[in-house]
C-alpha atoms as a PDB file:
ATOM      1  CA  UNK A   1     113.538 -64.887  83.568  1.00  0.00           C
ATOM      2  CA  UNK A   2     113.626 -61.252  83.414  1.00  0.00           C
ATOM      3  CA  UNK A   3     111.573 -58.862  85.184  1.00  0.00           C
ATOM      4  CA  UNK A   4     110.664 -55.136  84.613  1.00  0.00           C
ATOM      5  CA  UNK A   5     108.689 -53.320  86.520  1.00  0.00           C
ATOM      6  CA  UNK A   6     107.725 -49.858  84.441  1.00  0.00           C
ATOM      7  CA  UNK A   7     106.128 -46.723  85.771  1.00  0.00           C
ATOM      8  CA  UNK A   8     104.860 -44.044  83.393  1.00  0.00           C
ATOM      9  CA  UNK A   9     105.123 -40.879  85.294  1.00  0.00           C
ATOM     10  CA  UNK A  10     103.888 -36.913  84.472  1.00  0.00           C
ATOM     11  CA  UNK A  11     105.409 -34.338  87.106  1.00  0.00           C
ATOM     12  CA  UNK A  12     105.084 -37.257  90.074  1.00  0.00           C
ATOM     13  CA  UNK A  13     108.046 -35.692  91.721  1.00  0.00           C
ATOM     14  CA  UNK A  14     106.393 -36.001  95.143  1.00  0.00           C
ATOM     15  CA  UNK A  15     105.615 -39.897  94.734  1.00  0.00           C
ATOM     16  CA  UNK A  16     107.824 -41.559  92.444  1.00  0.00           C
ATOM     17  CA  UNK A  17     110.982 -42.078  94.636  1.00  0.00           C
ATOM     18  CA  UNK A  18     109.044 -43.735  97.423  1.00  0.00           C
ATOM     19  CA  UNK A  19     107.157 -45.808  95.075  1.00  0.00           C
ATOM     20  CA  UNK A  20     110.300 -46.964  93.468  1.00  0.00           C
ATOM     21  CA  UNK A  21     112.231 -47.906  96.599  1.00  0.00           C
ATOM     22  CA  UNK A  22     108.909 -49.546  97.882  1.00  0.00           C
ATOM     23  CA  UNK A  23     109.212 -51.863  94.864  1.00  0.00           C
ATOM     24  CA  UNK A  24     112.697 -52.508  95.717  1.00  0.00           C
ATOM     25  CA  UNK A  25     112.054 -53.062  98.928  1.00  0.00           C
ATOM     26  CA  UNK A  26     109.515 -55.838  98.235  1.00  0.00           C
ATOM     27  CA  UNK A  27     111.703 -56.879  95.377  1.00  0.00           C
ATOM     28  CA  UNK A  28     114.992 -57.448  96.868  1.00  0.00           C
ATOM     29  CA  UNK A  29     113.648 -59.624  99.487  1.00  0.00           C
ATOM     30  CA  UNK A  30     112.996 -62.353  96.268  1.00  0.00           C
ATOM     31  CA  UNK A  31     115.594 -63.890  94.110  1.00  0.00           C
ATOM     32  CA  UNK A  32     114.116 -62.231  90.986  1.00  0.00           C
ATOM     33  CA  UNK A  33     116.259 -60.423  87.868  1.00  0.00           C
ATOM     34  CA  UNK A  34     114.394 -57.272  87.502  1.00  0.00           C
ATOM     35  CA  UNK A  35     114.720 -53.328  87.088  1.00  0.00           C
ATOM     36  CA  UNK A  36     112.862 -50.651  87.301  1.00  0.00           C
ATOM     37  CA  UNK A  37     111.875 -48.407  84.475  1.00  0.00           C
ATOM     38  CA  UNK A  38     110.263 -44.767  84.778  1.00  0.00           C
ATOM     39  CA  UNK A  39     109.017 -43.486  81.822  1.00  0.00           C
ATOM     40  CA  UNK A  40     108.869 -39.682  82.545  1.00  0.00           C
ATOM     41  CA  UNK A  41     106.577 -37.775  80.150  1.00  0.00           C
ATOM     42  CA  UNK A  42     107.768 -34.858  79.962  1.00  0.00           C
ATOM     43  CA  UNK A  43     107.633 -33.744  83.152  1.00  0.00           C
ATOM     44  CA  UNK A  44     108.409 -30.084  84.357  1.00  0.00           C
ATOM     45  CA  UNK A  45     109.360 -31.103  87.835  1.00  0.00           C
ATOM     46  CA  UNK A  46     111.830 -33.341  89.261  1.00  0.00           C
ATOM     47  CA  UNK A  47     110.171 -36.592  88.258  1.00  0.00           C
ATOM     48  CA  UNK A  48     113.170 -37.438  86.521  1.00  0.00           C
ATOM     49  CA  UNK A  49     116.239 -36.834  88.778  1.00  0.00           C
ATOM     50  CA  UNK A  50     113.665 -38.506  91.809  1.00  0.00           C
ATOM     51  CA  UNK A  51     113.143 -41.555  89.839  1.00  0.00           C
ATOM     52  CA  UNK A  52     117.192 -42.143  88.997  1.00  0.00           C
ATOM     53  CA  UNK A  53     118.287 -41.050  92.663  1.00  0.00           C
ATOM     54  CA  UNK A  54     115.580 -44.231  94.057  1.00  0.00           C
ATOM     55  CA  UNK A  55     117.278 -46.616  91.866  1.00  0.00           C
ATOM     56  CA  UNK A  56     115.153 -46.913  88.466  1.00  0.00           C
ATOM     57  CA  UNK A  57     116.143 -46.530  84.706  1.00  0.00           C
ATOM     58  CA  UNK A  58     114.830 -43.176  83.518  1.00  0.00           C
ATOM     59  CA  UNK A  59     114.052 -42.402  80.068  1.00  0.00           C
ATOM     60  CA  UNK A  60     111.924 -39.537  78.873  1.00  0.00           C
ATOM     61  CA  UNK A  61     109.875 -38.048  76.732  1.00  0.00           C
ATOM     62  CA  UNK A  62     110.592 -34.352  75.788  1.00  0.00           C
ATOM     63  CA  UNK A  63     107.374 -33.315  76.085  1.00  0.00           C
ATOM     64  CA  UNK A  64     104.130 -34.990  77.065  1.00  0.00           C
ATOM     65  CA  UNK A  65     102.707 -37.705  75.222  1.00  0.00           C
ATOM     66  CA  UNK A  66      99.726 -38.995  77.012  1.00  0.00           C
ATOM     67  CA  UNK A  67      99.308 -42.278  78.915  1.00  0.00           C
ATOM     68  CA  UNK A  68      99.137 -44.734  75.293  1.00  0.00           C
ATOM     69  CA  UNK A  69     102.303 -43.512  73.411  1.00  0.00           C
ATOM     70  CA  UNK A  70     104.163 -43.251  76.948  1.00  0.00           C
ATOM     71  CA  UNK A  71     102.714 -47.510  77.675  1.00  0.00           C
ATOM     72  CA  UNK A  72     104.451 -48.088  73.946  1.00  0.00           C
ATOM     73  CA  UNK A  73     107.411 -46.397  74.594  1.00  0.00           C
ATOM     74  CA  UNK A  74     107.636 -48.410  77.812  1.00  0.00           C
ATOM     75  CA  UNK A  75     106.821 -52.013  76.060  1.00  0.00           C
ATOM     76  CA  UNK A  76     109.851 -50.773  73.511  1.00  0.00           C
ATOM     77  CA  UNK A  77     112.366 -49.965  76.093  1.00  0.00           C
ATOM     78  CA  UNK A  78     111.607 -53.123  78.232  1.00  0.00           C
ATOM     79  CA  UNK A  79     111.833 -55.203  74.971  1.00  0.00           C
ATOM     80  CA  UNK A  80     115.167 -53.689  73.847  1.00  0.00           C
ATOM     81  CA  UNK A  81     116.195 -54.159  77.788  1.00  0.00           C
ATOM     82  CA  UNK A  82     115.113 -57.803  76.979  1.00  0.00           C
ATOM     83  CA  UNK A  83     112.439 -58.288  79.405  1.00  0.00           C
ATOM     84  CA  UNK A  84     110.713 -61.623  79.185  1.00  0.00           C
ATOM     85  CA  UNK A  85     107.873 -60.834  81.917  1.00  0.00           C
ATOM     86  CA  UNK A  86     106.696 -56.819  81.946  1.00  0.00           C
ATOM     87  CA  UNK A  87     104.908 -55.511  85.114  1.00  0.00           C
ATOM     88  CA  UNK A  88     103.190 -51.763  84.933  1.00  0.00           C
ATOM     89  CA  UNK A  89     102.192 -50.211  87.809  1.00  0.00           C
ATOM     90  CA  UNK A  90     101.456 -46.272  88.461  1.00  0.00           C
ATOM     91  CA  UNK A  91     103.483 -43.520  90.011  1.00  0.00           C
ATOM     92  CA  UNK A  92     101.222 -42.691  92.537  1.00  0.00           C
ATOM     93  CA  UNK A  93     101.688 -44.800  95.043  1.00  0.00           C
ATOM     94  CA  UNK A  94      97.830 -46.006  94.896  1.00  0.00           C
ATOM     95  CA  UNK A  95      98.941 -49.814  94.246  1.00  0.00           C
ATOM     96  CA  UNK A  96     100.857 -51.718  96.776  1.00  0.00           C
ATOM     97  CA  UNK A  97     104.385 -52.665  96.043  1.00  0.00           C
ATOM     98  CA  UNK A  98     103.766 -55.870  97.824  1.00  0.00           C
ATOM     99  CA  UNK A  99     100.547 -56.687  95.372  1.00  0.00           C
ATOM    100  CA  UNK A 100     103.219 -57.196  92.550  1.00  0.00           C
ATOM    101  CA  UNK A 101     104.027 -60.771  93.916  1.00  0.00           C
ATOM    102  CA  UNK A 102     100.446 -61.580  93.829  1.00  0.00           C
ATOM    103  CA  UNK A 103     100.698 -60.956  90.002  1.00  0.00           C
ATOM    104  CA  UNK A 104     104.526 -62.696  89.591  1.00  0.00           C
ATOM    105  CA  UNK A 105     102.467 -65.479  91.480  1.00  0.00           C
ATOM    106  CA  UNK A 106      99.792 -65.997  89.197  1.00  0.00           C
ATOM    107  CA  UNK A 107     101.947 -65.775  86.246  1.00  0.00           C
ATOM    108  CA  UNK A 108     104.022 -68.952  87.300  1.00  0.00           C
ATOM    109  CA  UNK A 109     100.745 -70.529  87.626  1.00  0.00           C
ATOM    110  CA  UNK A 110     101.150 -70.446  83.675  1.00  0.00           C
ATOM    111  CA  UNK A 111      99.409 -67.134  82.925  1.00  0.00           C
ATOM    112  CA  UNK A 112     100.332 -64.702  80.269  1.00  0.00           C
ATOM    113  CA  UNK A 113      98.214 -61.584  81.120  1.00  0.00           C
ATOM    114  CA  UNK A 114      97.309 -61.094  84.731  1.00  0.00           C
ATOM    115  CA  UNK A 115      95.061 -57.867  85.885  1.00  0.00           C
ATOM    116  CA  UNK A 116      95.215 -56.426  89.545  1.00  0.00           C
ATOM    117  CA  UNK A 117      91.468 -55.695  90.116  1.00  0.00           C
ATOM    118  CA  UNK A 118      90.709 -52.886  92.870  1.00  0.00           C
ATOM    119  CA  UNK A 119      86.918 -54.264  92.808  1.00  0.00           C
ATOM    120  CA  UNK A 120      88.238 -57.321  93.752  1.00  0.00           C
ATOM    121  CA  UNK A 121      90.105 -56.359  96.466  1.00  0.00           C
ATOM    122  CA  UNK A 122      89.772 -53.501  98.654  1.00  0.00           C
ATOM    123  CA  UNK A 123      89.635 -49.483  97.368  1.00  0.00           C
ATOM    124  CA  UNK A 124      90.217 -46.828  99.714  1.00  0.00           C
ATOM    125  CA  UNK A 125      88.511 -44.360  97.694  1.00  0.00           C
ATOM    126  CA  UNK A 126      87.550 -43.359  94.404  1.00  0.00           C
ATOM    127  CA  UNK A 127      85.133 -40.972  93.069  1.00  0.00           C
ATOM    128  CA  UNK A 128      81.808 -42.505  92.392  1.00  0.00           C
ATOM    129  CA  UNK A 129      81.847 -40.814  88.730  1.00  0.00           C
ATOM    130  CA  UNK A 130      84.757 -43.045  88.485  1.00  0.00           C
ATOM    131  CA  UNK A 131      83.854 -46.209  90.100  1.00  0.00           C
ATOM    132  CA  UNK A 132      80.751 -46.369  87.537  1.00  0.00           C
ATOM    133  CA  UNK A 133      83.078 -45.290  84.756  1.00  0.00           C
ATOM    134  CA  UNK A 134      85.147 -48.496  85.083  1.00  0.00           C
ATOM    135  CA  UNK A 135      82.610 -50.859  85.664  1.00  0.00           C
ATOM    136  CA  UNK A 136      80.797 -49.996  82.960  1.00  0.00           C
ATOM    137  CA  UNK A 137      83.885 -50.022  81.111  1.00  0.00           C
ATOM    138  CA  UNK A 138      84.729 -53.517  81.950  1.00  0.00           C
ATOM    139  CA  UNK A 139      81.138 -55.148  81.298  1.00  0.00           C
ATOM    140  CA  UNK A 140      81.481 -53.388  77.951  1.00  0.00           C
ATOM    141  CA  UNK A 141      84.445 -55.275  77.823  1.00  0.00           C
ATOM    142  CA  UNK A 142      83.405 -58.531  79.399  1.00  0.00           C
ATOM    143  CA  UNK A 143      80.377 -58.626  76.987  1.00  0.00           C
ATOM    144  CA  UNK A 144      82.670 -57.719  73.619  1.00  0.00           C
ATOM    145  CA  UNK A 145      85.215 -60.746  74.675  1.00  0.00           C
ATOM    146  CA  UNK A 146      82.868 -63.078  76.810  1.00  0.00           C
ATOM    147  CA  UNK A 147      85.348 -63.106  79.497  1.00  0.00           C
ATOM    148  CA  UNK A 148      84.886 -61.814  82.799  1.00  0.00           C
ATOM    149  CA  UNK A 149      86.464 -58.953  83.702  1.00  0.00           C
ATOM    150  CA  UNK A 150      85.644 -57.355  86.951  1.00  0.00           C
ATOM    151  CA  UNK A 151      88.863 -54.095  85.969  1.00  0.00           C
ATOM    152  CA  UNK A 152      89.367 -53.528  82.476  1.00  0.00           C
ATOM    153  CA  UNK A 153      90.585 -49.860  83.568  1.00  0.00           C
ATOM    154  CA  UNK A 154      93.470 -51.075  86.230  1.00  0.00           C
ATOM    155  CA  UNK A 155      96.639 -49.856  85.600  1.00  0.00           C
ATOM    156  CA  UNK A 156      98.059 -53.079  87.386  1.00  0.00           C
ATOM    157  CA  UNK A 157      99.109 -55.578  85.422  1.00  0.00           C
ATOM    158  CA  UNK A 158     101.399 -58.048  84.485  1.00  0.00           C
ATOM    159  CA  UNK A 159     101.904 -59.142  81.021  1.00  0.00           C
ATOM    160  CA  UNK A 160     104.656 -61.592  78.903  1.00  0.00           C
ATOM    161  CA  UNK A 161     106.939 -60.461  75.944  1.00  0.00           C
ATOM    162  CA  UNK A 162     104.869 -62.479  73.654  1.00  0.00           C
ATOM    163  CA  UNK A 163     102.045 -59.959  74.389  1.00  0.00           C
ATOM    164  CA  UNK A 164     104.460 -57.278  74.541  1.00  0.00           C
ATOM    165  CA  UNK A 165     105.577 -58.055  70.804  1.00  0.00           C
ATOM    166  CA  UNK A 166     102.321 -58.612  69.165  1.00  0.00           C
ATOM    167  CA  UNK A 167      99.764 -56.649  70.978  1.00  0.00           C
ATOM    168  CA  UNK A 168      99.955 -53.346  69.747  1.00  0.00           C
ATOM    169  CA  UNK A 169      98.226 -50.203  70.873  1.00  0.00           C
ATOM    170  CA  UNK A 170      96.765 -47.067  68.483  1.00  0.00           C
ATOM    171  CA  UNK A 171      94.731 -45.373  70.814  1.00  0.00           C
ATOM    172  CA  UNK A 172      95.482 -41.914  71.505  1.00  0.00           C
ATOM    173  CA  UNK A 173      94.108 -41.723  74.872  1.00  0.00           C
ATOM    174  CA  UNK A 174      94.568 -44.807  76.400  1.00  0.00           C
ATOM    175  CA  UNK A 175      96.166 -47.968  76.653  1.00  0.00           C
ATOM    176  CA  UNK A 176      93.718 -49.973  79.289  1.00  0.00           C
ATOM    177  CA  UNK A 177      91.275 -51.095  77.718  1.00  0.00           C
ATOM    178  CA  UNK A 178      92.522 -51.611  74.053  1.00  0.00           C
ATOM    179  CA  UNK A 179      95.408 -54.017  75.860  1.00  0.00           C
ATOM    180  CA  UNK A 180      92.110 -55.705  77.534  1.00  0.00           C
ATOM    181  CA  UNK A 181      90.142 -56.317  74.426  1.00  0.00           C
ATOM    182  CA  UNK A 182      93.276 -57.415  72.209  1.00  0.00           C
ATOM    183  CA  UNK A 183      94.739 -59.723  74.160  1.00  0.00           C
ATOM    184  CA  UNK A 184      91.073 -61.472  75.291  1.00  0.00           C
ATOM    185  CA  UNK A 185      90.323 -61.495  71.462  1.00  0.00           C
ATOM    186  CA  UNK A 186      93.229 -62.779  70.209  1.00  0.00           C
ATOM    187  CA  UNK A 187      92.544 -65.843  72.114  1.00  0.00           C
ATOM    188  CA  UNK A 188      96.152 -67.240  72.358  1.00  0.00           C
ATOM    189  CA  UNK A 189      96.940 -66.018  76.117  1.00  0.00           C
ATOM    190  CA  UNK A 190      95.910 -67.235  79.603  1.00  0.00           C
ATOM    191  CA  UNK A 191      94.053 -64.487  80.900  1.00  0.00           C
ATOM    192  CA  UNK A 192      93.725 -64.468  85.124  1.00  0.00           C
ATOM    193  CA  UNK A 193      92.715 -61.512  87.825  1.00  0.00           C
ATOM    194  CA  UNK A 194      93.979 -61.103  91.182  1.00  0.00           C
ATOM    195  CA  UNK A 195      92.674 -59.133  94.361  1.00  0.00           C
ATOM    196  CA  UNK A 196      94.685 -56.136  94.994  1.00  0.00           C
ATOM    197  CA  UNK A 197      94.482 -53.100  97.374  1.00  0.00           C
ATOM    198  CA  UNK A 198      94.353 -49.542  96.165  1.00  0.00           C
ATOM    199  CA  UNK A 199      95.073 -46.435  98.016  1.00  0.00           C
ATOM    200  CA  UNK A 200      93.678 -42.674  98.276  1.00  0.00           C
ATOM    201  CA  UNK A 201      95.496 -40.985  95.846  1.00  0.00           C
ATOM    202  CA  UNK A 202      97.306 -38.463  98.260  1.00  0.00           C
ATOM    203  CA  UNK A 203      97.008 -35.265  95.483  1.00  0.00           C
ATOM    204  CA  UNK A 204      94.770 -34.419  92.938  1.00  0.00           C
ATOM    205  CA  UNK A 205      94.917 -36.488  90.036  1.00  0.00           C
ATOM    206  CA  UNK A 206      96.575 -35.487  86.798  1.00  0.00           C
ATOM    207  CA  UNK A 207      94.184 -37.374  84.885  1.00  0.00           C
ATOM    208  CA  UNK A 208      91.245 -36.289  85.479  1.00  0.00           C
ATOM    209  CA  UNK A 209      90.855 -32.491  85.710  1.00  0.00           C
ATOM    210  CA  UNK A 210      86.944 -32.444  86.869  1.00  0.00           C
ATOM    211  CA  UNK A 211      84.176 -35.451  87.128  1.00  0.00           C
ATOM    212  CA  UNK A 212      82.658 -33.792  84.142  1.00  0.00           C
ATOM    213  CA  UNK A 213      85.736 -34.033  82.352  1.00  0.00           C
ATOM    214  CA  UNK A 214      86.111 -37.994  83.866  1.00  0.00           C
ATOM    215  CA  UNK A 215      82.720 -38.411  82.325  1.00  0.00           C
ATOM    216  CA  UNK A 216      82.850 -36.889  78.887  1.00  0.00           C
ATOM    217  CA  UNK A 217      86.433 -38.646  78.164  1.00  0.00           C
ATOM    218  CA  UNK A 218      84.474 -42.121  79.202  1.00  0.00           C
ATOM    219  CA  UNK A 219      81.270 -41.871  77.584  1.00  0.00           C
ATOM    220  CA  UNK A 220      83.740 -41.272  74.446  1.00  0.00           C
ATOM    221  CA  UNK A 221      85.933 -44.055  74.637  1.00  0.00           C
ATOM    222  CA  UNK A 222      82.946 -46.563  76.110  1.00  0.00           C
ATOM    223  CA  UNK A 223      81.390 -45.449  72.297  1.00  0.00           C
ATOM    224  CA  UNK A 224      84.835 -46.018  70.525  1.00  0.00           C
ATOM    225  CA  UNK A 225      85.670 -49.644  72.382  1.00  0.00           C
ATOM    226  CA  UNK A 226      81.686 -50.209  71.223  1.00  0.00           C
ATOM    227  CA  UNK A 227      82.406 -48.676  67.971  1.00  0.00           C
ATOM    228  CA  UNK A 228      85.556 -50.460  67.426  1.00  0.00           C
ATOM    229  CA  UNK A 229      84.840 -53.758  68.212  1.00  0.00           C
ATOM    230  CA  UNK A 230      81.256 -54.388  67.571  1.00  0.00           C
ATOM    231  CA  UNK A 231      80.249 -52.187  64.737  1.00  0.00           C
ATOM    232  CA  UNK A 232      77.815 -53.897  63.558  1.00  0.00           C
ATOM    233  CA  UNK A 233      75.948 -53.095  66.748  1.00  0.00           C
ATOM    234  CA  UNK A 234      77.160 -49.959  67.635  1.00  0.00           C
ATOM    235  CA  UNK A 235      75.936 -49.033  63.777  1.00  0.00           C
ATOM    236  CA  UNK A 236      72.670 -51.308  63.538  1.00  0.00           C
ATOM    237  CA  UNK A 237      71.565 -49.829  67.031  1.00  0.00           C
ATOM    238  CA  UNK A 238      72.077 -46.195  65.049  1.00  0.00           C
ATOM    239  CA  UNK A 239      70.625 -46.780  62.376  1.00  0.00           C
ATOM    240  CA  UNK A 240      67.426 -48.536  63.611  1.00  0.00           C
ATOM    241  CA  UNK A 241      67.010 -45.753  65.903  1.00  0.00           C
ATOM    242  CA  UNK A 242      66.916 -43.335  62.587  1.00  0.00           C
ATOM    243  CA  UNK A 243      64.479 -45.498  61.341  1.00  0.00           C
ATOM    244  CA  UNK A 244      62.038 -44.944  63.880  1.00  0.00           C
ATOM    245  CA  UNK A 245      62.159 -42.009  63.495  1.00  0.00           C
ATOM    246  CA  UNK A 246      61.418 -41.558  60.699  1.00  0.00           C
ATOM    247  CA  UNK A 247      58.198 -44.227  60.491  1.00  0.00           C
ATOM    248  CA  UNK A 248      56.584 -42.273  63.706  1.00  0.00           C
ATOM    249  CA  UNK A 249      57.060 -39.007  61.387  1.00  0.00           C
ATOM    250  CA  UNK A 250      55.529 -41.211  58.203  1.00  0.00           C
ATOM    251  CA  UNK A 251      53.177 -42.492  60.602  1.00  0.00           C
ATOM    252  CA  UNK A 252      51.985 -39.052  61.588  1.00  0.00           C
ATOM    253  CA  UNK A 253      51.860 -37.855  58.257  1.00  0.00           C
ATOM    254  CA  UNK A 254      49.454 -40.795  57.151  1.00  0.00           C
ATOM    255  CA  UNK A 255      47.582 -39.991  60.462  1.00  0.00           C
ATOM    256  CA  UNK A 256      47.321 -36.059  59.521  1.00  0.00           C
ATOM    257  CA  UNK A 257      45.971 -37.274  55.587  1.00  0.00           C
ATOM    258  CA  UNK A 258      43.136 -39.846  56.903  1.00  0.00           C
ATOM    259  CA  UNK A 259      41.739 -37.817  59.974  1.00  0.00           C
ATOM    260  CA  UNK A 260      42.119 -34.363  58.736  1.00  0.00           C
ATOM    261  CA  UNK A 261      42.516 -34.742  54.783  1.00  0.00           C
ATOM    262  CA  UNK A 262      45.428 -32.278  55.594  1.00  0.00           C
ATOM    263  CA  UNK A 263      48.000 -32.786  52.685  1.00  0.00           C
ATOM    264  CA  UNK A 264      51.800 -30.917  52.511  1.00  0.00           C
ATOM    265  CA  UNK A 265      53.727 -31.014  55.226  1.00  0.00           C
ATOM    266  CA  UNK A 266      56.672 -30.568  52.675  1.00  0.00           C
ATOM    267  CA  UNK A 267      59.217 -29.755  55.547  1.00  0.00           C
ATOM    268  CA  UNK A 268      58.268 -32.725  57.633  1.00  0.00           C
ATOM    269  CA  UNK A 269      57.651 -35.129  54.198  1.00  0.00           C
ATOM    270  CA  UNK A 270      61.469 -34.669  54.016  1.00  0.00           C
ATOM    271  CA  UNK A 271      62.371 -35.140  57.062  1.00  0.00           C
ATOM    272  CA  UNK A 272      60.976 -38.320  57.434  1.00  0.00           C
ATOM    273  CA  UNK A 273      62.479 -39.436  54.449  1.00  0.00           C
ATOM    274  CA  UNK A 274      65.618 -38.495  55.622  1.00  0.00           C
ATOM    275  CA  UNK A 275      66.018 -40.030  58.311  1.00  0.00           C
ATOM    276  CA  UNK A 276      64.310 -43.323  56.638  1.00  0.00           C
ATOM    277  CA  UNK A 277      67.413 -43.103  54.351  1.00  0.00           C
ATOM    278  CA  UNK A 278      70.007 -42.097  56.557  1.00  0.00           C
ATOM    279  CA  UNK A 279      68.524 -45.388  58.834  1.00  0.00           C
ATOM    280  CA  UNK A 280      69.090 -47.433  56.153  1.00  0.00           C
ATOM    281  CA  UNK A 281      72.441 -45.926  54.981  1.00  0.00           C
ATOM    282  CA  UNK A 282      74.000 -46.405  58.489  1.00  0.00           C
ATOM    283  CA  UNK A 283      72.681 -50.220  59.123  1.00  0.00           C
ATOM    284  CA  UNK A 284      74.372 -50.984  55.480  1.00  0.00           C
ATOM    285  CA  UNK A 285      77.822 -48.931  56.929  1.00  0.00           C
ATOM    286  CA  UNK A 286      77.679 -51.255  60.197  1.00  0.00           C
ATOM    287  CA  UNK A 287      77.405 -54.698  57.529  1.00  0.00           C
ATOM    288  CA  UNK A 288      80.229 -53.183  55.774  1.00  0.00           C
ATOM    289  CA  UNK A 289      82.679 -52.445  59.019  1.00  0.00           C
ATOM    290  CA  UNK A 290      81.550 -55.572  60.412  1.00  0.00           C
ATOM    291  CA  UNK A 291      82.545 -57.659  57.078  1.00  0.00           C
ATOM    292  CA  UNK A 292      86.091 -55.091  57.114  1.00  0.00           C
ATOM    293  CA  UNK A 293      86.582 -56.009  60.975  1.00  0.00           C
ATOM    294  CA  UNK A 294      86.290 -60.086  60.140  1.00  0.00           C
ATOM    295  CA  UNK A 295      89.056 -59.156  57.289  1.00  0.00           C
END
């Protein structure tokens, strides 16, 4: 069984060599068939020649690409490279090299997709922004999939070619959660989490430029994932929202006409019918995406 261990990596000069000759370290100590594959994204720095001089396959992106089309250009190298078992971790050193046996572990317990949670294990630090970010992330996710999932945002994770080959990601942005839902959906894989310890991230992150920046990006993709995957709710909740609006306007209106025997109100007439219509017109758009999502 072969093993690859893959590490995106944007201008992680600093970090990447020691995290690849940690996972050697750990590595070579085991009778596993593995490599190592850095995926530099277009780094301006010595990412590159750091990774290759520690002992990992390099291949690169000419410019940067973002964290989901560098994750597929990592599942299509380690599929070409004929990996049967793929392991991603990050290039900053915040997960242990010695965590990845906990995840090699649970896989030869008979698991397909196996998630290193931080919040069950132990976290250094992280920004509180951040630690409500990905919990509310994953009970969006455990509630979409009825699975529990205590880290739908780790990085950590160990997955099998089969998921490699038929799991595929179109997000943009990221590849966490979208791997998450897909794989939990589909219903085929065994799904486990393992404790895992994760470090203070020594520099500033490249990530995330500013917690209002952190929080913008997540309230975005929380609504997409929502969007996405339970449209008819995501729509419905919309659309009804519309709707009252519009019947406390009507409601008004009728109120204005008994008490006062006021009559007009042209500007607010249409408004409330407006957004009566619109109500209506985005509850029917959730049936339909709902009905197109089942297809």
């Amino acid at each position: 069984m072969k093993l690859i261990i893959t590490i995106p990596a944007y201008n992680e000069g600093k970090t990447i060599g020691g995290v690849v000759k940690d996972i050697k370290s750990v590595m070579d100590k085991k009778s596993f068939n593995y490599e190592i594959l850095v995926l530099n994204d277009g780094s301006t720095d010595n990412t590159a020649n750091a990774a290759k001089t520690a002992g990992a396959i390099v291949y690169s992106h000419q410019t940067n690409k973002g964290l989901a089309k560098s994750f597929n250009s990592e599942i299509k190298y380690c599929l070409e490279r004929k990996a049967d078992i793929i392991i991603h971790t990050d290039a900053d050193g915040q997960y242990l090299a010695k965590d990845i046996l906990k995840l090699i572990n649970k896989c030869k317990e008979g698991y397909d997709f196996v998630l290193g949670s931080r919040f069950l294990g132990v976290i250094e630090y992280m920004p509180w922004l951040k630690r409500i970010g990905n919990k509310a992330f994953s009970k969006v996710i455990s509630y979409i999939t009825k699975t529990n999932v205590s880290d739908g945002q780790s990085g950590f994770r160990l997955f099998s070619k089969e998921i490699a080959k038929n799991i595929n990601i179109i997000s943009n942005y990221t590849y966490t959660q979208e791997q998450v839902l897909k794989v939990l959906l589909d219903g085929k894989y065994k799904y486990a989490e393992v404790p895992v310890y994760f470090a203070k991230r020594a520099d500033k992150s490249r990530l995330m430029k500013n917690p209002f920046h952190y929080a913008a990006k997540a309230l975005i993709n929380l609504l997409r994932v929502y969007r996405d995957y339970e449209p008819l709710k995501f729509f419905c909740s919309i659309g009804l929202l519309s709707l009252l609006i519009g019947f406390i306007s009507g409601f008004y209106l009728i109120y204005l006409h008994i008490t006062t025997g006021i009559i007009g109100h042209i500007p607010m007439i249409i408004f409330t019918a407006l957004t009566i219509i619109t109500g209506l017109q985005i509850i029917l758009f959730g049936f339909l995406a709902d009905m197109f999502k089942k297809i």
